[in-house]
Protein backbone atom coordinates (compact mmCIF):
# COMPACT_ATOMS: atom_id res chain seq x y z
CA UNK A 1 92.69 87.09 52.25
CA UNK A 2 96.58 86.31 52.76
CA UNK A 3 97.53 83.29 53.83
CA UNK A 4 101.31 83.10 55.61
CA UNK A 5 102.77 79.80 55.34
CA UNK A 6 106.00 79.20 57.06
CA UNK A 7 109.39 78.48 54.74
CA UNK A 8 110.07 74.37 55.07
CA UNK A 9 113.23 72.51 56.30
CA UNK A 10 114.38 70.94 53.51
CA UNK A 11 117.16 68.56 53.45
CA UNK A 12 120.28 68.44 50.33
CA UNK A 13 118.37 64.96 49.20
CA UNK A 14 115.03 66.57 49.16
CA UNK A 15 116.00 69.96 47.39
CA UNK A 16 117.85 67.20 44.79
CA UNK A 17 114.87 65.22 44.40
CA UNK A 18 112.69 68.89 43.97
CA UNK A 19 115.42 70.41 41.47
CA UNK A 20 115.69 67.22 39.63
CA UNK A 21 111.74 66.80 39.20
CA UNK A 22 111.80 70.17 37.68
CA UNK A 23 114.58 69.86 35.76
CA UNK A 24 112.74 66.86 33.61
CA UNK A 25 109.77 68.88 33.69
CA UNK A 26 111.62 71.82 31.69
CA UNK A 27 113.12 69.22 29.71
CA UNK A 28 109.91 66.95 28.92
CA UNK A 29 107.78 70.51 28.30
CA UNK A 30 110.11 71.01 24.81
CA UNK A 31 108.69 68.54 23.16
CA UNK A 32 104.51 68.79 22.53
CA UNK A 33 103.51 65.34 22.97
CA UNK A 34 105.23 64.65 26.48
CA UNK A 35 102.79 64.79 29.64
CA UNK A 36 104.23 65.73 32.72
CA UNK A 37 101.73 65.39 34.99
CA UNK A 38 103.04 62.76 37.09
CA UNK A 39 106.11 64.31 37.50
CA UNK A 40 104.24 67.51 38.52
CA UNK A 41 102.22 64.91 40.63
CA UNK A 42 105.73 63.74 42.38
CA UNK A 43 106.64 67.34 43.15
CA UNK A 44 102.99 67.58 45.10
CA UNK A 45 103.56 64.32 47.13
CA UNK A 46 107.32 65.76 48.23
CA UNK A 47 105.99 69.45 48.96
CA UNK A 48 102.86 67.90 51.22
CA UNK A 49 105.42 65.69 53.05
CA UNK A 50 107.89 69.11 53.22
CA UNK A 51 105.01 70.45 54.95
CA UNK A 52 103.70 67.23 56.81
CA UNK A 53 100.36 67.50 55.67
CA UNK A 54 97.56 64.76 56.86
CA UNK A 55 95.27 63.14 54.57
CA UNK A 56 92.61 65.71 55.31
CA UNK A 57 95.16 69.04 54.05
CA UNK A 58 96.17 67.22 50.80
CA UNK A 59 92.73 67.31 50.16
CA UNK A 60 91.63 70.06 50.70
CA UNK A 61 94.73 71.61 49.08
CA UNK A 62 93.98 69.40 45.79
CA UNK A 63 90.15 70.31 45.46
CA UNK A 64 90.89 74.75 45.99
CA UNK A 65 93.60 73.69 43.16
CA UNK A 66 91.07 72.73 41.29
């Protein structure tokens, strides 16, 4: 089953925010005792607001992610 979900408007400040989430996650990743997953967590909560997702999606979304 494919699944075609439409490209986002994203704004300069949210792209920022994205590439500099990312950008610590590379960073943090070098070194074996860092955890990243709030900062992966962050990058979740921007992309479901990209897409305007309701409570209901996120879930859903988070428990096939699973």
């Amino acid at each position: 089953m494919q699944i075609c979900v439409p490209d986002p408007d994203i704004n300069p400040s949210q792209k920022a925010l994205l590439e500099n989430l990312v950008d610590k996650i590379l960073a943090e990743r070098t070194a074996p005792d860092k955890d990243v997953d709030a900062l992966e967590k962050e990058i979740d909560r921007v992309v479901y607001s990209l897409y305007d997702l309701s409570r209901e999606e996120i879930e859903i979304v988070e428990r096939v992610a699973e």
